[in-house]
N, C-alpha and C. Protein backbone atom coordinates (compact mmCIF):
# COMPACT_ATOMS: atom_id res chain seq x y z
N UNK A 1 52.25 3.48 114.92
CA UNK A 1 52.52 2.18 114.39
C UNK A 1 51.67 1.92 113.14
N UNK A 2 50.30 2.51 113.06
CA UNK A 2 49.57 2.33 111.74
C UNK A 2 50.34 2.96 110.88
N UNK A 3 50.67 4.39 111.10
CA UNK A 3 51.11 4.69 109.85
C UNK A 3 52.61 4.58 109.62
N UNK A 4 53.28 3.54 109.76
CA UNK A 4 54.16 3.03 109.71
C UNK A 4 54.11 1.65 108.77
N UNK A 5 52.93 1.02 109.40
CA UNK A 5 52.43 -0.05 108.61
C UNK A 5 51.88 0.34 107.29
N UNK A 6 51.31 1.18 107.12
CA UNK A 6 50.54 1.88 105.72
C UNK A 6 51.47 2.34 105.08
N UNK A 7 52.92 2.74 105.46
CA UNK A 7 53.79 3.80 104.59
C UNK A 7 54.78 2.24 104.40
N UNK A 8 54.81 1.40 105.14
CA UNK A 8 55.61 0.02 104.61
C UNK A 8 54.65 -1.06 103.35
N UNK A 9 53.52 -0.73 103.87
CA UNK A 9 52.53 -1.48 102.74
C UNK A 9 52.72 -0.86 101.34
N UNK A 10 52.61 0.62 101.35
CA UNK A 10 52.35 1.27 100.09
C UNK A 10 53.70 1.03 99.93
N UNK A 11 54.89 0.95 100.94
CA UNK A 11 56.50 1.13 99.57
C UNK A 11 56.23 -0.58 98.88
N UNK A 12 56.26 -1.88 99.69
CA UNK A 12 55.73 -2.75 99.27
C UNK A 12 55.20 -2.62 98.00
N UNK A 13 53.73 -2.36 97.97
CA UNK A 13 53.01 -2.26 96.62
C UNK A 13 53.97 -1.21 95.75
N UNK A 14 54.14 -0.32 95.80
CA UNK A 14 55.09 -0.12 94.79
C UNK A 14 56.13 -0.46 93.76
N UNK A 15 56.96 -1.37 94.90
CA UNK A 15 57.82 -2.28 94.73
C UNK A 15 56.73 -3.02 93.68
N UNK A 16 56.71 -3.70 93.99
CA UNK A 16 55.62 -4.98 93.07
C UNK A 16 55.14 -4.38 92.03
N UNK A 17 54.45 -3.35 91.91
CA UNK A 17 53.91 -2.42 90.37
C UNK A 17 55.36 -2.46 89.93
N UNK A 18 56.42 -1.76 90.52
CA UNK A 18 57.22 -1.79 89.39
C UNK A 18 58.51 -2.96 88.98
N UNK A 19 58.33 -3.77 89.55
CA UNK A 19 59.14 -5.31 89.54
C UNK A 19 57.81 -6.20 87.94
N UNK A 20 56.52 -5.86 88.48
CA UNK A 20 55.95 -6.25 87.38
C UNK A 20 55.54 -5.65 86.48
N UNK A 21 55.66 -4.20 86.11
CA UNK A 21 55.67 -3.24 85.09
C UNK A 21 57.26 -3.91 84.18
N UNK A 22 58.05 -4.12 84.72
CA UNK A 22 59.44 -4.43 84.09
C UNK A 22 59.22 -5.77 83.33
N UNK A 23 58.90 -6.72 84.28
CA UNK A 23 59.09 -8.03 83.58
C UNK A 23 57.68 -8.25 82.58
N UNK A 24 56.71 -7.36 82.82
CA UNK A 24 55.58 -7.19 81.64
C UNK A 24 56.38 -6.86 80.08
N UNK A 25 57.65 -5.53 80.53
CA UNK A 25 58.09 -4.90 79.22
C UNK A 25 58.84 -6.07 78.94
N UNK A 26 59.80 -7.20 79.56
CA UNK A 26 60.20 -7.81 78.31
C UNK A 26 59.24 -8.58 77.99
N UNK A 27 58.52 -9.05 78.55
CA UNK A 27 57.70 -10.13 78.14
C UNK A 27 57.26 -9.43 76.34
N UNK A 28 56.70 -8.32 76.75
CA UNK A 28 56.12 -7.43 75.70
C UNK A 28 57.25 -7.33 74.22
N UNK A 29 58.36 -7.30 75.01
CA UNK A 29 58.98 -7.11 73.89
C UNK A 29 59.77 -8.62 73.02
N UNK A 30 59.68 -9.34 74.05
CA UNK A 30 60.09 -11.02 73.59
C UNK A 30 59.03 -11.41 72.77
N UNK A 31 57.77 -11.08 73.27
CA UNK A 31 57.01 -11.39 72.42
C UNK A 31 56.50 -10.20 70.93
N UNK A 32 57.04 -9.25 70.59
CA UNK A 32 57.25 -8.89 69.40
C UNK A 32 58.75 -9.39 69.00
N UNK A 33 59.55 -9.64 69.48
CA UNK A 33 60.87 -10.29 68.86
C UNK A 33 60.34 -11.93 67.97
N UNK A 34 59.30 -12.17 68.66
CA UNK A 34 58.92 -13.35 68.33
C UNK A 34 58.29 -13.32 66.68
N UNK A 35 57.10 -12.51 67.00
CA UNK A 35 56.33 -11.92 66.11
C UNK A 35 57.20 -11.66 64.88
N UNK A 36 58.01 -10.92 65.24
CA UNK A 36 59.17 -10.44 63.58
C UNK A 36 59.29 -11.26 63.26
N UNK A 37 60.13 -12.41 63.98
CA UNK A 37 60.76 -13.63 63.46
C UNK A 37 59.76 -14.22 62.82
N UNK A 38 58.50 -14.73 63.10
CA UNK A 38 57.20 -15.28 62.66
C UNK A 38 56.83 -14.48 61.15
N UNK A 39 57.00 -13.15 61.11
CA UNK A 39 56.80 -12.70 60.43
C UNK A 39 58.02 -12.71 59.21
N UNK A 40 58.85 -13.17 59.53
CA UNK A 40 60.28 -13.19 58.15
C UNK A 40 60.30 -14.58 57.93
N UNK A 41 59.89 -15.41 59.00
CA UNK A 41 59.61 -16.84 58.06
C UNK A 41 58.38 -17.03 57.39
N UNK A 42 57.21 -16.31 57.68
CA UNK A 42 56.45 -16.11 56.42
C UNK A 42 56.38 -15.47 55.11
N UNK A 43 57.37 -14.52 55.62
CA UNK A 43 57.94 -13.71 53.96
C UNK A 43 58.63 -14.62 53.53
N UNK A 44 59.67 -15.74 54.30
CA UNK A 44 60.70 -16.27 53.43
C UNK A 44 59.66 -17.59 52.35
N UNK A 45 58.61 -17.83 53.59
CA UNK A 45 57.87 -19.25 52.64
C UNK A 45 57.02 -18.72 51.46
N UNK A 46 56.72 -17.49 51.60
CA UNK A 46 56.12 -16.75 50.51
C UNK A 46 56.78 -16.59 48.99
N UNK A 47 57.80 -16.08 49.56
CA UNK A 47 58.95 -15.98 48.63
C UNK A 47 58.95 -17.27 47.85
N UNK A 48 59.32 -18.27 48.47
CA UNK A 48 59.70 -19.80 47.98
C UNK A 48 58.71 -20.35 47.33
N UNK A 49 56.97 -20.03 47.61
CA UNK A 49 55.89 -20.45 47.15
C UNK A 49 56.25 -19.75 45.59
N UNK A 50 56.34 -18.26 45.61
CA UNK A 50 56.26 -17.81 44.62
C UNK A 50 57.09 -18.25 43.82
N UNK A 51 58.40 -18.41 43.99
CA UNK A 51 59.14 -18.95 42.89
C UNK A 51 59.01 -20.53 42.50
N UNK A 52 58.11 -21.19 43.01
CA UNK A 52 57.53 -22.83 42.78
C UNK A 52 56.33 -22.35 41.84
N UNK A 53 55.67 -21.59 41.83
CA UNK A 53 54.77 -21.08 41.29
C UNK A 53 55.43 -20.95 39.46
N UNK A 54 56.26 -19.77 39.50
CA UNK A 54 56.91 -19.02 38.76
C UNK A 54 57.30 -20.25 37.57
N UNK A 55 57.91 -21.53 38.43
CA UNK A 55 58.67 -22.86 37.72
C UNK A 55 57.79 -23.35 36.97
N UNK A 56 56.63 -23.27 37.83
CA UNK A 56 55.50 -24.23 37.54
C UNK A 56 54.70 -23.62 36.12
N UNK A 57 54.67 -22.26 36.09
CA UNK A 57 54.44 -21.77 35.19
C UNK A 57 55.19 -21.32 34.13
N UNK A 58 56.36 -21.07 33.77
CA UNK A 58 57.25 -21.66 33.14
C UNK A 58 57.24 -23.16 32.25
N UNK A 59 57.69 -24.13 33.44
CA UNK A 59 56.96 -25.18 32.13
C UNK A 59 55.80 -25.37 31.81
N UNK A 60 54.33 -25.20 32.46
CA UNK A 60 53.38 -24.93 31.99
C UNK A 60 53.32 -24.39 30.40
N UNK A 61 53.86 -23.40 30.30
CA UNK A 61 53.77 -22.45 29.12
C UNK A 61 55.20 -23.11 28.57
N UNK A 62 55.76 -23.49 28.02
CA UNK A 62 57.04 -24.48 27.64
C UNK A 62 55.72 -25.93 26.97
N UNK A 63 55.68 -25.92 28.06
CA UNK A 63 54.45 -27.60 27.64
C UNK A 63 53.52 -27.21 26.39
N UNK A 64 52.59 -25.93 26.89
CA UNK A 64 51.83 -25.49 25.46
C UNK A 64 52.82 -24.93 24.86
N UNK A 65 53.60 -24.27 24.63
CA UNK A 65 54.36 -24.13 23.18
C UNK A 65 54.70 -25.22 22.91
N UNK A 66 55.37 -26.09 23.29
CA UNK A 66 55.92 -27.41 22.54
C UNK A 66 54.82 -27.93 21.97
N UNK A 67 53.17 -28.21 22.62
CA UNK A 67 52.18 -28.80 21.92
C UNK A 67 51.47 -28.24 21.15
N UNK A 68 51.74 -27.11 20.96
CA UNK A 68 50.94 -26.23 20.09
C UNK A 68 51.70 -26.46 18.74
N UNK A 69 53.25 -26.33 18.98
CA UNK A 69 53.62 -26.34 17.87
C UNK A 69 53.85 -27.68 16.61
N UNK A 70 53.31 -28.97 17.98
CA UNK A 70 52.70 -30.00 17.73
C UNK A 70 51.76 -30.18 16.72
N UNK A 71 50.76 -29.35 17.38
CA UNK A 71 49.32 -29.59 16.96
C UNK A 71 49.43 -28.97 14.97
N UNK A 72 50.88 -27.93 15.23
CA UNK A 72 50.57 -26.84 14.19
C UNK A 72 51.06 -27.80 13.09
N UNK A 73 52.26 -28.52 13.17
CA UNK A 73 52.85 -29.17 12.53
C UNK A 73 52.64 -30.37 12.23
N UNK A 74 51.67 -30.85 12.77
CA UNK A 74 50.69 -32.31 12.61
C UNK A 74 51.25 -33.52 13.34
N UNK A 75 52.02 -33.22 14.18
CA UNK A 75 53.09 -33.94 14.62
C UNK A 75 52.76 -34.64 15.83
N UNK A 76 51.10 -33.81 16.47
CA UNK A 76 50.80 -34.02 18.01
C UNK A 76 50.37 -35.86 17.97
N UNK A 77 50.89 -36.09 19.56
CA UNK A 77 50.29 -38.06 19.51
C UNK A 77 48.65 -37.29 19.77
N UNK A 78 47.74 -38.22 19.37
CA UNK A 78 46.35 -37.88 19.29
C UNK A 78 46.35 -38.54 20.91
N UNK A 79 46.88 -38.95 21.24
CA UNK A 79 46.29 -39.88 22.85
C UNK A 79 46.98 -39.08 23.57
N UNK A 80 48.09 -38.66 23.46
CA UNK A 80 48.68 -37.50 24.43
C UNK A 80 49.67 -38.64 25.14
N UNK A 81 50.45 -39.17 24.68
CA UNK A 81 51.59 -40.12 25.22
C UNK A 81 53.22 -38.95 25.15
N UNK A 82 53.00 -38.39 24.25
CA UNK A 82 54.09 -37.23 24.22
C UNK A 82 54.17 -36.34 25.26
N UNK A 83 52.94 -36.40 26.08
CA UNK A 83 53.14 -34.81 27.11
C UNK A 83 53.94 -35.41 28.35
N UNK A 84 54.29 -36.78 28.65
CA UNK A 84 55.03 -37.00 29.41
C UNK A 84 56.39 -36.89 29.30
């Protein structure tokens, strides 16, 4: 009867290692599904930063050429009411 009980315990524990070896792997893998996703909405906001950037610098450099060519042509407001 013991070793009846010991050979039902160990199929038991077995059972259980591998019922929770399984639901470990999706967990494991839901949570890199996650991760990607986390990871392509930070490429996408990256992306979007950079091209706000890109604008920003653009007219930046638009702004000094227009005032430069201000300054060249004598044309600039001395108080700076034109840069708006």
């Amino acid at each position: 009867m013991k070793k009846l009980s010991l050979l039902l315990l160990a199929a038991v524990f077995s059972l259980s290692i591998y019922s929770c070896r399984e639901t470990t792997e999706e967990k494991t893998e839901d949570a890199m599904e996650d991760a990607a996703d986390d990871m392509e909405d930070a490429a996408d906001d990256v992306a979007d930063d950079m091209d706000d950037m890109e604008n920003d610098v653009e007219a930046a450099a638009d702004n000094a050429e227009t005032e430069l060519k201000e300054e060249v042509n004598g044309t600039d407001d001395v108080n700076g009411d034109d840069d708006m």
